[in-house]
C-alpha atoms as a PDB file:
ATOM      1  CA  UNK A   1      45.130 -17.281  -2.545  1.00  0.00           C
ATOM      2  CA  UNK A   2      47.730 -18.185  -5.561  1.00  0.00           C
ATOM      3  CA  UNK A   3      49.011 -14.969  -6.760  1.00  0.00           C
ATOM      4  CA  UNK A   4      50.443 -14.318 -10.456  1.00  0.00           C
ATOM      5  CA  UNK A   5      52.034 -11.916 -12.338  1.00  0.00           C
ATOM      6  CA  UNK A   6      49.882 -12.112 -16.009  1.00  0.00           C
ATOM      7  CA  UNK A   7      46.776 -14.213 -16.473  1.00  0.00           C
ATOM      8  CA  UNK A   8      45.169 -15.135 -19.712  1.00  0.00           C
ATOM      9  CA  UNK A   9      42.100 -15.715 -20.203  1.00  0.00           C
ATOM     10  CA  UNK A  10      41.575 -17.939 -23.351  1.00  0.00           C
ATOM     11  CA  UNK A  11      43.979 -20.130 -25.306  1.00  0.00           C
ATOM     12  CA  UNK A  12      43.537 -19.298 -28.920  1.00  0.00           C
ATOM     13  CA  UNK A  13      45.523 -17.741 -31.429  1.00  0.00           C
ATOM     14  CA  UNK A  14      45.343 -14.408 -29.439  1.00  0.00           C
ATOM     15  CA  UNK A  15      45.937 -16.282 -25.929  1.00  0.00           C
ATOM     16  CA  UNK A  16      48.477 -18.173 -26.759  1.00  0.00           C
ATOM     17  CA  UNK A  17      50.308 -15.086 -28.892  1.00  0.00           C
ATOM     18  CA  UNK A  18      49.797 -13.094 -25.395  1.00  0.00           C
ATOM     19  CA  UNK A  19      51.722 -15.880 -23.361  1.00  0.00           C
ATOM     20  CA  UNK A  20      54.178 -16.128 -25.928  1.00  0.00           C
ATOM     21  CA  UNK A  21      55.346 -12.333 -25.547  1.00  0.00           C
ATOM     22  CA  UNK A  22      54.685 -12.504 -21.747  1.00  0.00           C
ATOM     23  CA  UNK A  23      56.960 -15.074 -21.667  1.00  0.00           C
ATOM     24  CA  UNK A  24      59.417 -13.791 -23.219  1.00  0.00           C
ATOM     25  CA  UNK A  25      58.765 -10.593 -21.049  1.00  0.00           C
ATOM     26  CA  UNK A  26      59.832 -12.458 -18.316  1.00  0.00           C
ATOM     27  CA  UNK A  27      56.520 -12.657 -16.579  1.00  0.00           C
ATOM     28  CA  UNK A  28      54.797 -15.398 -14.723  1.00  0.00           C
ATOM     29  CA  UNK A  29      51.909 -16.808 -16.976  1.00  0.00           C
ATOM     30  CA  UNK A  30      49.217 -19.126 -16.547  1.00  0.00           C
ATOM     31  CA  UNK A  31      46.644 -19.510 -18.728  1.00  0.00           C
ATOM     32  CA  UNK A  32      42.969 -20.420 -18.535  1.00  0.00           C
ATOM     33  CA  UNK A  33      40.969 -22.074 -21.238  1.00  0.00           C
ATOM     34  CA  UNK A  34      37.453 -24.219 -20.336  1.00  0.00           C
ATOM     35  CA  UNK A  35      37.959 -25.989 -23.652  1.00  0.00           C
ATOM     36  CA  UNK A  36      40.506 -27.007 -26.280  1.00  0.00           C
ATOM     37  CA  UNK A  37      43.614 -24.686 -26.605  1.00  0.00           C
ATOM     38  CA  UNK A  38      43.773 -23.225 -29.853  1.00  0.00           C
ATOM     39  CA  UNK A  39      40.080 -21.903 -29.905  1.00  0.00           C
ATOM     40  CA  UNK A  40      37.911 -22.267 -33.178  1.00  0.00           C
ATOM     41  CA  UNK A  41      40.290 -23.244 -35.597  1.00  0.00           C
ATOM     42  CA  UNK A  42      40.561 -26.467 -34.083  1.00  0.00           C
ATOM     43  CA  UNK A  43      37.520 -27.161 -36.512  1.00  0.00           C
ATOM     44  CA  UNK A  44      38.576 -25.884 -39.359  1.00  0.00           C
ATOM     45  CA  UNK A  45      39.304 -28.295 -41.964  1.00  0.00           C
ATOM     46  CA  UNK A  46      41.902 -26.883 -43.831  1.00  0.00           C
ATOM     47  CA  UNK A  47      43.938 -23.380 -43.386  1.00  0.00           C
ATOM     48  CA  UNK A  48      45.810 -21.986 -46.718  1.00  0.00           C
ATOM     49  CA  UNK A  49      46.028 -18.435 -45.559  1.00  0.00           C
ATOM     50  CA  UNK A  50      48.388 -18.609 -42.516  1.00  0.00           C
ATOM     51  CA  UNK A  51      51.976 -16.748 -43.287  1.00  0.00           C
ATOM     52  CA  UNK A  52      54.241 -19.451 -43.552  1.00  0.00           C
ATOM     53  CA  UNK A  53      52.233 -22.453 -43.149  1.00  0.00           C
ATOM     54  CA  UNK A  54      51.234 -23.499 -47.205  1.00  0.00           C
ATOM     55  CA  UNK A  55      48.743 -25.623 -45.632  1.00  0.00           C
ATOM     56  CA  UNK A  56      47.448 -27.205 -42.253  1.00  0.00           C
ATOM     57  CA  UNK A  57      44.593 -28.593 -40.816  1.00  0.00           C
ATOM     58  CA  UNK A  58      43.034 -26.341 -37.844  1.00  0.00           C
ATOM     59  CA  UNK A  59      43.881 -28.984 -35.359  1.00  0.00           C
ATOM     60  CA  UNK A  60      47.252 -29.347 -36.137  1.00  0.00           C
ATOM     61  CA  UNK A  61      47.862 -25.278 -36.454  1.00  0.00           C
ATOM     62  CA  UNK A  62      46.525 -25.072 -33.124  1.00  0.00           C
ATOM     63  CA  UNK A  63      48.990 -27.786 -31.769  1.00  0.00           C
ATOM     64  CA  UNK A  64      51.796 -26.068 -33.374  1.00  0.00           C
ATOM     65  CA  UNK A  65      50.774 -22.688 -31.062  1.00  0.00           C
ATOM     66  CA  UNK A  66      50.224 -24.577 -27.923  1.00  0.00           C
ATOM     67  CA  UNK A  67      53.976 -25.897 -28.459  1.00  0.00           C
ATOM     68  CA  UNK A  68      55.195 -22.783 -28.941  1.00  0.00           C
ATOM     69  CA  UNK A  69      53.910 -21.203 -25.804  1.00  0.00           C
ATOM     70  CA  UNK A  70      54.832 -24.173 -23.772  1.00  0.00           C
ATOM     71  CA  UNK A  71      58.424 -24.124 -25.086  1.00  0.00           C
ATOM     72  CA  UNK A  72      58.920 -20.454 -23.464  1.00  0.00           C
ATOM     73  CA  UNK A  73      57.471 -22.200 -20.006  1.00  0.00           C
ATOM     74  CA  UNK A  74      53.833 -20.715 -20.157  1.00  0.00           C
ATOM     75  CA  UNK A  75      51.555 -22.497 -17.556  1.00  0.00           C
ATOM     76  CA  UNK A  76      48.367 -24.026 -18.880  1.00  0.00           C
ATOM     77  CA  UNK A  77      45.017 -24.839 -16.644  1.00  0.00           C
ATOM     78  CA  UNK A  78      42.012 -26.737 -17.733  1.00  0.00           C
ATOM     79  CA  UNK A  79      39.340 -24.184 -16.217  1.00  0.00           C
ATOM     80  CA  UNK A  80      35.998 -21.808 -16.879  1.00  0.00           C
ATOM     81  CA  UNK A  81      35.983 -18.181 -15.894  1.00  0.00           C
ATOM     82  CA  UNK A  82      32.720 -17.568 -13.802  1.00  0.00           C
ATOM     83  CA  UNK A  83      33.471 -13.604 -12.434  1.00  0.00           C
ATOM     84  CA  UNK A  84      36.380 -11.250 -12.624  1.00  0.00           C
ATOM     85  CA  UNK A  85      36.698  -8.622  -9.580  1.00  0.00           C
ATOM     86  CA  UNK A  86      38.597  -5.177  -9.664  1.00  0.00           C
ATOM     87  CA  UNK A  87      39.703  -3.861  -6.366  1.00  0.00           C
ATOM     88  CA  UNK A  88      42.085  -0.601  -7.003  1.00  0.00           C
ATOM     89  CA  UNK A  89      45.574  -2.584  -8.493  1.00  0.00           C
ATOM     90  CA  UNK A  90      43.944  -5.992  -7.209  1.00  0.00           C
ATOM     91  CA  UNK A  91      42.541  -8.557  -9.713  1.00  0.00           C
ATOM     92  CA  UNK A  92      40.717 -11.867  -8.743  1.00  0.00           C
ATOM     93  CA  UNK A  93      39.892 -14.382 -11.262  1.00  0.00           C
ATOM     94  CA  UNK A  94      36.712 -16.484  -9.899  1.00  0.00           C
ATOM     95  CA  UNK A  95      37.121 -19.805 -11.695  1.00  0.00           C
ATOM     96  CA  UNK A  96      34.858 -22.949 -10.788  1.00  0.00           C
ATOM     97  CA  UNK A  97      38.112 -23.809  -8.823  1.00  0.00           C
ATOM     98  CA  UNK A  98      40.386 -21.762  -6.676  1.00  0.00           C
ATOM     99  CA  UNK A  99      40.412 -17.650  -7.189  1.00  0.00           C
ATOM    100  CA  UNK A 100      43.321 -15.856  -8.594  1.00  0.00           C
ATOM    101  CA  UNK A 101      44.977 -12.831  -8.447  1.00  0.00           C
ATOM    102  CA  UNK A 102      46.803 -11.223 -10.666  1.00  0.00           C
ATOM    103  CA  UNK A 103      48.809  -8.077 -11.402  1.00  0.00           C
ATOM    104  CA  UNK A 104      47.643  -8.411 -15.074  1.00  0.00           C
ATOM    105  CA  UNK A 105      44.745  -9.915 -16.696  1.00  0.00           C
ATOM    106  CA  UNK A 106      44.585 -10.481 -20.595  1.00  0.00           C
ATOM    107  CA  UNK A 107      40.521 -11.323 -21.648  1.00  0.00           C
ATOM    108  CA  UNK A 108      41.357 -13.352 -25.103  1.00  0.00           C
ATOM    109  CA  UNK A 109      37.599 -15.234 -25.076  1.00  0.00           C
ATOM    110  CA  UNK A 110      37.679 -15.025 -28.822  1.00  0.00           C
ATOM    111  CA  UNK A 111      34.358 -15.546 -31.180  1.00  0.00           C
ATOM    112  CA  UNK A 112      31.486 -17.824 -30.390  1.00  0.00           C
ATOM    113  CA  UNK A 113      29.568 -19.693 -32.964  1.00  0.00           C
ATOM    114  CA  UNK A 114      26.911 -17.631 -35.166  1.00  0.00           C
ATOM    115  CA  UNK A 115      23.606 -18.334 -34.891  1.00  0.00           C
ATOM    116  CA  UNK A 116      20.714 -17.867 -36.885  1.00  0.00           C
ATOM    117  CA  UNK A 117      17.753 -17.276 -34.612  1.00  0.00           C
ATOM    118  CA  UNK A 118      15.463 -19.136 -36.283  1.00  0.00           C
ATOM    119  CA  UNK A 119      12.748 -20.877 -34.389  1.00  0.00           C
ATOM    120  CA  UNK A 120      13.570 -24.617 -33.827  1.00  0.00           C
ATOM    121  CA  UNK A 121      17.408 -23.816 -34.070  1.00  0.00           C
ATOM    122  CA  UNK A 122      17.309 -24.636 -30.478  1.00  0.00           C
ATOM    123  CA  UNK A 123      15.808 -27.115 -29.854  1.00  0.00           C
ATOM    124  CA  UNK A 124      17.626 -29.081 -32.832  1.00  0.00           C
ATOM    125  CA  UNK A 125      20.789 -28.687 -31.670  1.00  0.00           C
ATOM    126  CA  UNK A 126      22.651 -31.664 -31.265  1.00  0.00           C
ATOM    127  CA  UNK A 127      19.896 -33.571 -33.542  1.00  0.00           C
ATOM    128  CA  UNK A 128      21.016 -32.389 -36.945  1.00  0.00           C
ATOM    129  CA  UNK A 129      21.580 -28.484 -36.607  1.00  0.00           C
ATOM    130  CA  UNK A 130      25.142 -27.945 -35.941  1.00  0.00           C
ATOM    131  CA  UNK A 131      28.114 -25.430 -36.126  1.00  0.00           C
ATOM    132  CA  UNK A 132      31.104 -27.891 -36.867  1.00  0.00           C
ATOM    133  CA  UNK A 133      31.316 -29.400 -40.391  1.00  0.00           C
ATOM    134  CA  UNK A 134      34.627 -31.531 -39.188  1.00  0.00           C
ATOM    135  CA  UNK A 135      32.757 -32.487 -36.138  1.00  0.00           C
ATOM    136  CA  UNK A 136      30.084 -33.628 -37.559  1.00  0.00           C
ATOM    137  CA  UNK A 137      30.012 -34.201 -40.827  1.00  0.00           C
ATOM    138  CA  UNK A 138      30.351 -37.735 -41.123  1.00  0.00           C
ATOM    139  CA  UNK A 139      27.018 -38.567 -39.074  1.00  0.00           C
ATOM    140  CA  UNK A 140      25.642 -37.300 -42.026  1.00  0.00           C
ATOM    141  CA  UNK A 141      26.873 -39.940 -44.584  1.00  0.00           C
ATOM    142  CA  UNK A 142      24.850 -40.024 -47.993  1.00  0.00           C
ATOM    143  CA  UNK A 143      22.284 -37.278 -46.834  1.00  0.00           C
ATOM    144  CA  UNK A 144      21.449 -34.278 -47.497  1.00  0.00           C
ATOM    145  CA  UNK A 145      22.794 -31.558 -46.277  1.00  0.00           C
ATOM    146  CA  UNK A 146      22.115 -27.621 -45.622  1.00  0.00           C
ATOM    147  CA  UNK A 147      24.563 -25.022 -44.925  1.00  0.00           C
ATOM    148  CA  UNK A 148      23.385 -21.197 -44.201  1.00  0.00           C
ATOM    149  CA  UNK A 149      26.089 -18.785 -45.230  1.00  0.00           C
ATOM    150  CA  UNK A 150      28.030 -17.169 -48.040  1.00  0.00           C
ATOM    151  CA  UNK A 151      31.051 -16.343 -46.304  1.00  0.00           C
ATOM    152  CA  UNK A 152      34.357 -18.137 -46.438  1.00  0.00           C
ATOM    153  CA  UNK A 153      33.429 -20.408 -43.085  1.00  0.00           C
ATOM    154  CA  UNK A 154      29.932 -21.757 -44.667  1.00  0.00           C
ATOM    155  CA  UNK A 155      31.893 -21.884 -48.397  1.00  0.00           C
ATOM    156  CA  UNK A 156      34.685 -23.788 -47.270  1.00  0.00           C
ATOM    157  CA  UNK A 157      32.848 -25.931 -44.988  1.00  0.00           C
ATOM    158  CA  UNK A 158      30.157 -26.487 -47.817  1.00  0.00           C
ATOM    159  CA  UNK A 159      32.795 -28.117 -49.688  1.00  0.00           C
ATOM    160  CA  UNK A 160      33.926 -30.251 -47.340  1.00  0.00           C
ATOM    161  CA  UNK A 161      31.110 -31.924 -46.357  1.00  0.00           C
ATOM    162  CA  UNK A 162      30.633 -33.341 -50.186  1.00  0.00           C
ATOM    163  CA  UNK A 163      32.955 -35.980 -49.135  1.00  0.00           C
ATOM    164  CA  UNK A 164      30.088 -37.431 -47.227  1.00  0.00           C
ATOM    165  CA  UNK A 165      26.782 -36.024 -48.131  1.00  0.00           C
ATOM    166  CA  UNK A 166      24.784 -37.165 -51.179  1.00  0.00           C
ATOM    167  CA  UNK A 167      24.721 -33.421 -51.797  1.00  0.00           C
ATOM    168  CA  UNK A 168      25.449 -29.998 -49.927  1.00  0.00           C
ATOM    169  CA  UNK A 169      22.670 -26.985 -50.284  1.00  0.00           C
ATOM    170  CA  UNK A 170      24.108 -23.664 -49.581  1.00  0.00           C
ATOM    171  CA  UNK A 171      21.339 -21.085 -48.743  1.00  0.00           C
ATOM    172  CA  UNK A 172      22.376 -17.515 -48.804  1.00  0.00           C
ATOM    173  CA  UNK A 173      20.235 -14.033 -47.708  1.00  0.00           C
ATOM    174  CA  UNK A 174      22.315 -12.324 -51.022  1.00  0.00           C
ATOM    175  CA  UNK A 175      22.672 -13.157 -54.150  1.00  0.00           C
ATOM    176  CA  UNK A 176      26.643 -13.291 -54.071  1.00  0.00           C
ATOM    177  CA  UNK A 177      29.187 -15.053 -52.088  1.00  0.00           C
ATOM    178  CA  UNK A 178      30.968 -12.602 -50.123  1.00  0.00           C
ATOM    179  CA  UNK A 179      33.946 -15.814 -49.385  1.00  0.00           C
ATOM    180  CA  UNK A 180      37.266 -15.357 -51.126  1.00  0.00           C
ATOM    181  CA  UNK A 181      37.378 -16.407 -55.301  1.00  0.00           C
ATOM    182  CA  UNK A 182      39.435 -19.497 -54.227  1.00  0.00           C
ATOM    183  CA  UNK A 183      36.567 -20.891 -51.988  1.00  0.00           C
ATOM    184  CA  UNK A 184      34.066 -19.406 -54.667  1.00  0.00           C
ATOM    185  CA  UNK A 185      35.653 -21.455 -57.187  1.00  0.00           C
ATOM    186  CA  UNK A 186      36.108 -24.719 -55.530  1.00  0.00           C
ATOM    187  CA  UNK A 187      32.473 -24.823 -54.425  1.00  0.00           C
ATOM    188  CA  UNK A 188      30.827 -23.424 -57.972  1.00  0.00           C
ATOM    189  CA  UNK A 189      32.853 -26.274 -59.387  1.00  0.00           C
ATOM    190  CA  UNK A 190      32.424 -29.308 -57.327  1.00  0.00           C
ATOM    191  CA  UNK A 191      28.665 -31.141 -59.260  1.00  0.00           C
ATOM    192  CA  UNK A 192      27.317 -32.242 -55.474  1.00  0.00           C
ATOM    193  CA  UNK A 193      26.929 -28.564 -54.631  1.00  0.00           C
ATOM    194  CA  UNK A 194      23.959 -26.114 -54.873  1.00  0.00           C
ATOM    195  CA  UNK A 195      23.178 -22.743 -54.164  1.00  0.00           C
ATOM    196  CA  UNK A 196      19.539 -21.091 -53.338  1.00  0.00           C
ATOM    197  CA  UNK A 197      20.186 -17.110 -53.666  1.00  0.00           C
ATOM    198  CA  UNK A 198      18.437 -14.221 -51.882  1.00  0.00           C
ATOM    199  CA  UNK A 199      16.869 -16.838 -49.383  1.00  0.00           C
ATOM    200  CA  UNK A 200      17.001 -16.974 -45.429  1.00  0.00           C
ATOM    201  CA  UNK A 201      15.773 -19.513 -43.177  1.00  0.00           C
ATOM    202  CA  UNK A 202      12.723 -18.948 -41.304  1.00  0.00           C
ATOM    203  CA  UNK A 203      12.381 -22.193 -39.216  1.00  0.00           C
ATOM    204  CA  UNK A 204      13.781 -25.313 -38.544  1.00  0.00           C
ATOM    205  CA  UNK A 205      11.555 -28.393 -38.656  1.00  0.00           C
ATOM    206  CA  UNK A 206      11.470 -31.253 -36.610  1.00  0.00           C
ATOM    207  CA  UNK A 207      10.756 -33.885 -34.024  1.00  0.00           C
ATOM    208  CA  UNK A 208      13.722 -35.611 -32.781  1.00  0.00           C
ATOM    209  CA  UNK A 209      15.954 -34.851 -35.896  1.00  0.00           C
ATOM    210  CA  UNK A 210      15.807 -31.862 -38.546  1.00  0.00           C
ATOM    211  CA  UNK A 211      12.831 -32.787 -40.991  1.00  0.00           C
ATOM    212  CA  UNK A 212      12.789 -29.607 -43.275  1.00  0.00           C
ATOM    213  CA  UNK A 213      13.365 -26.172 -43.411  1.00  0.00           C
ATOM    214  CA  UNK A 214      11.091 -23.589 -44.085  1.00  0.00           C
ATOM    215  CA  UNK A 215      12.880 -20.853 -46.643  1.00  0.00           C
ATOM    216  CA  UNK A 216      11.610 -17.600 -47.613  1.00  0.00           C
ATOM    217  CA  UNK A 217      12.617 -15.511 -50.830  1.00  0.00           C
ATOM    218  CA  UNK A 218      13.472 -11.938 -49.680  1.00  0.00           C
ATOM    219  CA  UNK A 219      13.287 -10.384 -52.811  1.00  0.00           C
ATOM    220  CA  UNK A 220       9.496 -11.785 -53.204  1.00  0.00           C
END
């Protein structure tokens, strides 16, 4: 069984800081990651509030991490995580290749996407609900589009998917934004965007594509 001093679990900003340090440490590192290395900022548009960095797209931020780790020699494999087992001092890593053990393990999985739980969410995935704005904004050229949110993710992404909708509908549960005034301002400015206040989403309509969505008021 391959045998390592410090395994990561997860390359994004918190991964790749941990292999950094190890590195430096002088530790063996290898880290695993089942996706792209740099986690969710990868689909960010645009990132303003990094120290240092005046401004950056997610994807290239995340490039500039994975460079930095690699320059200090940290080991990088393209796998998923099924099980970890603890034995006394004895670690295995269960991957959907070869176990591992480890002296050290480092869990860095990060945030998944945010859901709403609304019925047809589902089953619409894929076939006009999604998560991504950069991923997938431009299949939605000159329509409309909805974005559920008031925080500076759906804010920020709200504005940049005007560059291809028609127009961008933000629906949010309060009746203020609770995204930074920079985002705030950017969004209450630009004429394709429009805000419905104190409203949640109670299902999402549809055959093979979204169709509608049924809102409800929750202050009536």
């Amino acid at each position: 069984m391959e045998k390592r001093e410090l395994v990561i679990i997860g390359a994004g900003p918190a991964g790749l800081t941990a292999a950094i340090y190890g590195k430096r440490s002088g530790l063996d590192v290898l880290v695993l990651e089942k996706g792209i290395p740099g986690g969710q900022i990868n689909v960010t548009d645009e990132i303003e509030n990094w120290t240092g960095v005046i401004h950056a797209s997610g994807a290239e931020l995340a490039d500039t991490f994975r460079k930095h780790a690699e320059h200090f020699k940290a080991e990088f494999r393209e796998t998923e995580v099924k099980a970890i087992t603890v034995d006394g001092g004895r670690k295995v890593i269960h991957t959907d290749g070869d176990d591992i053990e480890a002296e050290a393990v480092i869990i860095a999985t990060g945030a998944s996407f945010k859901k709403l739980g609304a019925p047809g969410e589902k089953e619409l995935t894929g076939r006009g609900v999604s998560y991504c704005a950069v991923c997938d904004g431009a299949f939605f050229e000159d329509q409309e589009i909805a974005v559920i949110g008031g925080g500076n993710t759906a804010v920020e992404e709200a504005v940049y998917l005007t560059q291809f909708a028609s127009k961008v509908t933000i629906i949010h549960r309060r009746d203020s934004f609770r995204a930074d005034r920079l985002a705030i301002d950017r969004a209450m400015s630009n004429p394709k965007i429009e805000v419905i206040w104190n409203t949640v989403v109670e299902e999402i309509v549809g055959e093979d594509m979204v169709e509608k969505l049924v809102l409800k008021n929750v202050r009536t």
